[in-house]
C-alpha atoms as a PDB file:
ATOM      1  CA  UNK A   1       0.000   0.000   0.000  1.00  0.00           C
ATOM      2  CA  UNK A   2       1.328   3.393  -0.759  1.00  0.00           C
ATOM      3  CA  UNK A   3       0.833   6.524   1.538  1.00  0.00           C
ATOM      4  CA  UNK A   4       0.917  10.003  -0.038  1.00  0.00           C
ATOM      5  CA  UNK A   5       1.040  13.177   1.565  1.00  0.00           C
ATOM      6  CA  UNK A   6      -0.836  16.188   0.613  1.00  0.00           C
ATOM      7  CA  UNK A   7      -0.312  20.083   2.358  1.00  0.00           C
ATOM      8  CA  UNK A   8      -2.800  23.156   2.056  1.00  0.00           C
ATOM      9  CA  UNK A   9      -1.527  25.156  -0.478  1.00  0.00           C
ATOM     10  CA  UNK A  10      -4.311  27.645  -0.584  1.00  0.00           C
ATOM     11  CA  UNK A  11      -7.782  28.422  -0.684  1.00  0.00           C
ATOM     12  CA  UNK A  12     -10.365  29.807   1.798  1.00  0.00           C
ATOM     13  CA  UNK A  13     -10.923  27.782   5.211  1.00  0.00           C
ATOM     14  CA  UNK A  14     -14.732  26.814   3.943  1.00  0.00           C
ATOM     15  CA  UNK A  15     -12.973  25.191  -0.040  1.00  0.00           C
ATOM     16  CA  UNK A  16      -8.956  24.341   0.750  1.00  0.00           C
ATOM     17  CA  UNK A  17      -6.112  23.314  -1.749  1.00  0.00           C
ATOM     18  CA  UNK A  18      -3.946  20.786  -1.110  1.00  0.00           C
ATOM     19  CA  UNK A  19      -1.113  19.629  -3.123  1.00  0.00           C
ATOM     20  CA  UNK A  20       1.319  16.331  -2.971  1.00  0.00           C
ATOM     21  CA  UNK A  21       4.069  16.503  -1.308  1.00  0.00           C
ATOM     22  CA  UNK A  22       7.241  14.891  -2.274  1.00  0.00           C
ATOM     23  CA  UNK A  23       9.260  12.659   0.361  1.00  0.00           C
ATOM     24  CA  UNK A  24      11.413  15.302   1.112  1.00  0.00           C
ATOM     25  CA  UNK A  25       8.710  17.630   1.489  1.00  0.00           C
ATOM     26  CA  UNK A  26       7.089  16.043   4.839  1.00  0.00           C
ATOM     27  CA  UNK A  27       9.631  17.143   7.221  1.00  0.00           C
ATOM     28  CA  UNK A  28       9.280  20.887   5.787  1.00  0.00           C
ATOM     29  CA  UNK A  29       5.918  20.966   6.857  1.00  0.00           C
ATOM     30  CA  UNK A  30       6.366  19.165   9.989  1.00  0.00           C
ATOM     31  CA  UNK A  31       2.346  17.488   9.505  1.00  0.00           C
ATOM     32  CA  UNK A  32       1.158  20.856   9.714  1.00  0.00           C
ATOM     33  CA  UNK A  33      -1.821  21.438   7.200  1.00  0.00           C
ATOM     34  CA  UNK A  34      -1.411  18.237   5.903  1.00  0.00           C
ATOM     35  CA  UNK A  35      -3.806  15.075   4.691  1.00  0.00           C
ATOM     36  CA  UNK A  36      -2.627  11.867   4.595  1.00  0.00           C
ATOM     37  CA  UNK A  37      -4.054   8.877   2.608  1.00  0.00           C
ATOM     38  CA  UNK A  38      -3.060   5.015   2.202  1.00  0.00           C
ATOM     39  CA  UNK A  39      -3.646   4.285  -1.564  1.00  0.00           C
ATOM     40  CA  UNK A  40      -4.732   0.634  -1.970  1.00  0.00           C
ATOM     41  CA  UNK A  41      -3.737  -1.197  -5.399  1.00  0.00           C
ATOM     42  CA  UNK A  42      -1.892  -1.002  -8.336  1.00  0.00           C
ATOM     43  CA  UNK A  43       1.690   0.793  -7.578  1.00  0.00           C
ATOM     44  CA  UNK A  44       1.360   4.108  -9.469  1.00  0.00           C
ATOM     45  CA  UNK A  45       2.555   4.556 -12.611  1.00  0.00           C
ATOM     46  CA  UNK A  46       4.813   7.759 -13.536  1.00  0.00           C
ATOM     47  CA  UNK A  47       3.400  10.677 -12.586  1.00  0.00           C
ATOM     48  CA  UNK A  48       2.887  13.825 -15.330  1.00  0.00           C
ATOM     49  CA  UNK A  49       5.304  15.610 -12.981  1.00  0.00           C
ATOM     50  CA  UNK A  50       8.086  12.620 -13.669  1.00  0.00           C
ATOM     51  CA  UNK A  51       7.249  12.729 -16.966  1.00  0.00           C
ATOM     52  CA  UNK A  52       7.779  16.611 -17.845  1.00  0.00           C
ATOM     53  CA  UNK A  53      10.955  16.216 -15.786  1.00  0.00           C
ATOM     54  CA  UNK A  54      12.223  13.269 -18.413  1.00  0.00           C
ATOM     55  CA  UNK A  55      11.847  15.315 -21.161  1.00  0.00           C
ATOM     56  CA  UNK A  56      13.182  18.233 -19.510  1.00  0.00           C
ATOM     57  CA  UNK A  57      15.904  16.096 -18.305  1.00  0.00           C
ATOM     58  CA  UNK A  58      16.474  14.571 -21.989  1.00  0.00           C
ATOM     59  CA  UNK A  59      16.779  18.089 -23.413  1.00  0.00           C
ATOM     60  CA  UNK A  60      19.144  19.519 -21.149  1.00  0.00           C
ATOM     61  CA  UNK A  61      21.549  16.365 -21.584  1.00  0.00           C
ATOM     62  CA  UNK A  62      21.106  17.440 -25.351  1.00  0.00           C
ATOM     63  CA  UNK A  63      22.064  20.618 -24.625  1.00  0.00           C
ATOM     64  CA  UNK A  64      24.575  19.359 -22.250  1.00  0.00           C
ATOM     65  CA  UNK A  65      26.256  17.140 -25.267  1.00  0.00           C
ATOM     66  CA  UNK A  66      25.797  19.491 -27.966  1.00  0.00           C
ATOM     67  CA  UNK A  67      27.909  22.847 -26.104  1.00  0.00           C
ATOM     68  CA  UNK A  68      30.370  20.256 -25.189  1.00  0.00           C
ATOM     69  CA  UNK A  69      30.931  18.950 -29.310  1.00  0.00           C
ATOM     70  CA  UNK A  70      30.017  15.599 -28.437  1.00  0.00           C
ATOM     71  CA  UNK A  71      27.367  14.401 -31.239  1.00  0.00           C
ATOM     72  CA  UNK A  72      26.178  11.250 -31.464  1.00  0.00           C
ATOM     73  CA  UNK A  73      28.669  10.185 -33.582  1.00  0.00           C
ATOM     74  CA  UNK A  74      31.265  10.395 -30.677  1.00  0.00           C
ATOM     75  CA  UNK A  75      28.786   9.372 -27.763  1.00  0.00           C
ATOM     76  CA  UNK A  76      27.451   5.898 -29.539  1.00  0.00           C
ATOM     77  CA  UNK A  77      30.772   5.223 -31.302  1.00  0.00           C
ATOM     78  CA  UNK A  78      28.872   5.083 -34.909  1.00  0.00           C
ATOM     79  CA  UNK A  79      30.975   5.671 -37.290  1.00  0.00           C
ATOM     80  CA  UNK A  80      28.285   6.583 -40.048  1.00  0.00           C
ATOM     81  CA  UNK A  81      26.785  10.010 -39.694  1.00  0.00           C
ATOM     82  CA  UNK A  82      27.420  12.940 -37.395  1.00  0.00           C
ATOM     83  CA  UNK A  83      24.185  14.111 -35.938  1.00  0.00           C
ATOM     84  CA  UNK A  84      23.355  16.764 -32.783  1.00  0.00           C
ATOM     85  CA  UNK A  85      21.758  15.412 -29.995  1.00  0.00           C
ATOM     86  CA  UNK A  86      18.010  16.358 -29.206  1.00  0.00           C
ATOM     87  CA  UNK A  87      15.262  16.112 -26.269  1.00  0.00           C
ATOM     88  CA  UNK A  88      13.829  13.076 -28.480  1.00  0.00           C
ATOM     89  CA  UNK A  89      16.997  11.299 -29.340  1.00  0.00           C
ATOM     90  CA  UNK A  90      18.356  11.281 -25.806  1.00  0.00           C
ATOM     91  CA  UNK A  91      14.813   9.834 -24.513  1.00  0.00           C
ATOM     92  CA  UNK A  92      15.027   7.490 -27.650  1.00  0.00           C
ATOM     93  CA  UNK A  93      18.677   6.352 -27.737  1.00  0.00           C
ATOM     94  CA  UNK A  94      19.776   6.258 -24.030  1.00  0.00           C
ATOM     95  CA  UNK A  95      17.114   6.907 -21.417  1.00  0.00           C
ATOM     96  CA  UNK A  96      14.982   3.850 -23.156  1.00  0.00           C
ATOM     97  CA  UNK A  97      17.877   1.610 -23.598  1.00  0.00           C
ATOM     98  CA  UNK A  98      18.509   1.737 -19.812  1.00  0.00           C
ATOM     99  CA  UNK A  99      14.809   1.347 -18.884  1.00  0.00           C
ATOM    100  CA  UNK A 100      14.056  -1.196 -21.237  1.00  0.00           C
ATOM    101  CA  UNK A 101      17.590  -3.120 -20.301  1.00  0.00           C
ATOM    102  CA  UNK A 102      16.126  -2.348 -16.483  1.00  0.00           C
ATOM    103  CA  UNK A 103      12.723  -2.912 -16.715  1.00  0.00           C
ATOM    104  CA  UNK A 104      12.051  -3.981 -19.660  1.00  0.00           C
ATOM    105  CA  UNK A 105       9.388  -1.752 -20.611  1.00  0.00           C
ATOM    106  CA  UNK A 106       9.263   0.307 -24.083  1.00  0.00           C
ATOM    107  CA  UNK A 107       7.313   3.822 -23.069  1.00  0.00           C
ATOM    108  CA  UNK A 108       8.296   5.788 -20.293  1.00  0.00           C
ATOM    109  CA  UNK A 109       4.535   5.855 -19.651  1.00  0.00           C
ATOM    110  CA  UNK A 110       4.939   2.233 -18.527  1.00  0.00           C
ATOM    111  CA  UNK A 111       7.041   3.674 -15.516  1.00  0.00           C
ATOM    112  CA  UNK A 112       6.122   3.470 -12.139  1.00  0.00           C
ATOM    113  CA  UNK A 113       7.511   6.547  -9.993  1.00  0.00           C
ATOM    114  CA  UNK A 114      10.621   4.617  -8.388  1.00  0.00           C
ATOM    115  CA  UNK A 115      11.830   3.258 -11.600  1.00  0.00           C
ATOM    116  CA  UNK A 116      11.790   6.911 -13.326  1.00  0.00           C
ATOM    117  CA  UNK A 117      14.522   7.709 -10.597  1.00  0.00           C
ATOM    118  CA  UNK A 118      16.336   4.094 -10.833  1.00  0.00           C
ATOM    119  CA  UNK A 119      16.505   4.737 -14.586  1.00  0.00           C
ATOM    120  CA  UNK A 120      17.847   8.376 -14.106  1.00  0.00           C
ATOM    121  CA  UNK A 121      20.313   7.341 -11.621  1.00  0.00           C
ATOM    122  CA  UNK A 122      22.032   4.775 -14.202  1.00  0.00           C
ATOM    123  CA  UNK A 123      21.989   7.414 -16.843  1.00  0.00           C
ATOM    124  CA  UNK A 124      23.215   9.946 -14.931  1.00  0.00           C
ATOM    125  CA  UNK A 125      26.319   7.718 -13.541  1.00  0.00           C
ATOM    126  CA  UNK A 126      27.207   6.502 -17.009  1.00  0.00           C
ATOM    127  CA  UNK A 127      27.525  10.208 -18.456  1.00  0.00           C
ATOM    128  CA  UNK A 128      29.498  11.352 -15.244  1.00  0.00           C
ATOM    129  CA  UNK A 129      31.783   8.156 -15.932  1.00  0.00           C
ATOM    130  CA  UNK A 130      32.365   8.366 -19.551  1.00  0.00           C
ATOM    131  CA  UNK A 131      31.450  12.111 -20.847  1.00  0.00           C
ATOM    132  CA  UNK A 132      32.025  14.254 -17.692  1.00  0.00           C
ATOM    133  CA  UNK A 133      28.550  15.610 -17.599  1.00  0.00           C
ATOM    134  CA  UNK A 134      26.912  16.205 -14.556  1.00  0.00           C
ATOM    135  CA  UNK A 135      23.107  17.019 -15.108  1.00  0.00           C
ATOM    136  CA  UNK A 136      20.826  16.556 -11.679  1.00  0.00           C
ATOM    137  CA  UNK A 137      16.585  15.220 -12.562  1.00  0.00           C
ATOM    138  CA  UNK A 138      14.458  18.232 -12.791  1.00  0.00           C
ATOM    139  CA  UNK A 139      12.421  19.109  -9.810  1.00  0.00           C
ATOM    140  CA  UNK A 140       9.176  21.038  -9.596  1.00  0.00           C
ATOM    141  CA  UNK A 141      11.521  23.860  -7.664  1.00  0.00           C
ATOM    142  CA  UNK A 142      13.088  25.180 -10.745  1.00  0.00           C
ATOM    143  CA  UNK A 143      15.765  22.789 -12.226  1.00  0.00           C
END
């Protein structure tokens, strides 16, 4: 069973907001203004935040390899064509070979929420390893 955690965000004291928290969000609020609920079933799937964050992930790697002259040519030892890197080729070529190698599953939609941050943390080590590039997961505070 899976717990989640959601904290007024708004809203009048007669109609209230909440929002999920994140893990790391709980001891912020210290259970103030908070609701918490045991979801019963299916583990969840990735959420539309985790998914935004992939492709904003996928396109700053891009960016990442393309500012530092490494094309695709260079980063999958191909010796055929020299292409740039983009949001869709990094999510194509590298962040679903490592989930389908992990997990295998072909969409990222397939995802549940633990194995989008398994996944990154494989991708992430093997470009610190081999390319030098240090690019942390999006979060919904601004990266």
């Amino acid at each position: 069973m899976a717990r989640v955690i959601f904290v007024r965000v708004g809203g009048t004291d007669d109609d209230p907001r909440f929002g999920l928290l994140d893990a790391d969000d709980v001891k912020a609020v210290n259970g103030q203004n908070t609701i918490v609920a045991d979801v019963k079933g299916e583990r969840a799937l990735r959420t539309a935040l985790q998914s935004r964050s992939i492709h904003k992930y996928c396109a700053l790697v891009a960016e990442l390899f393309n500012t530092s002259g490494l094309d695709m040519l260079t980063v999958l030892k191909v010796k055929k064509v020299s292409v740039e890197w983009t949001m869709l080729s990094v999510k194509d070529v590298l962040w679903r070979s490592i989930q389908r190698a992990m997990f295998n599953k072909e969409s990222t939609t397939q995802l549940e929420t633990h194995e989008v941050s398994q996944v990154h943390a494989v991708m992430a080590r093997h470009l610190a390893e081999n390319f030098n590039i240090d690019q942390s997961f999006p979060s919904r505070f601004g990266d």
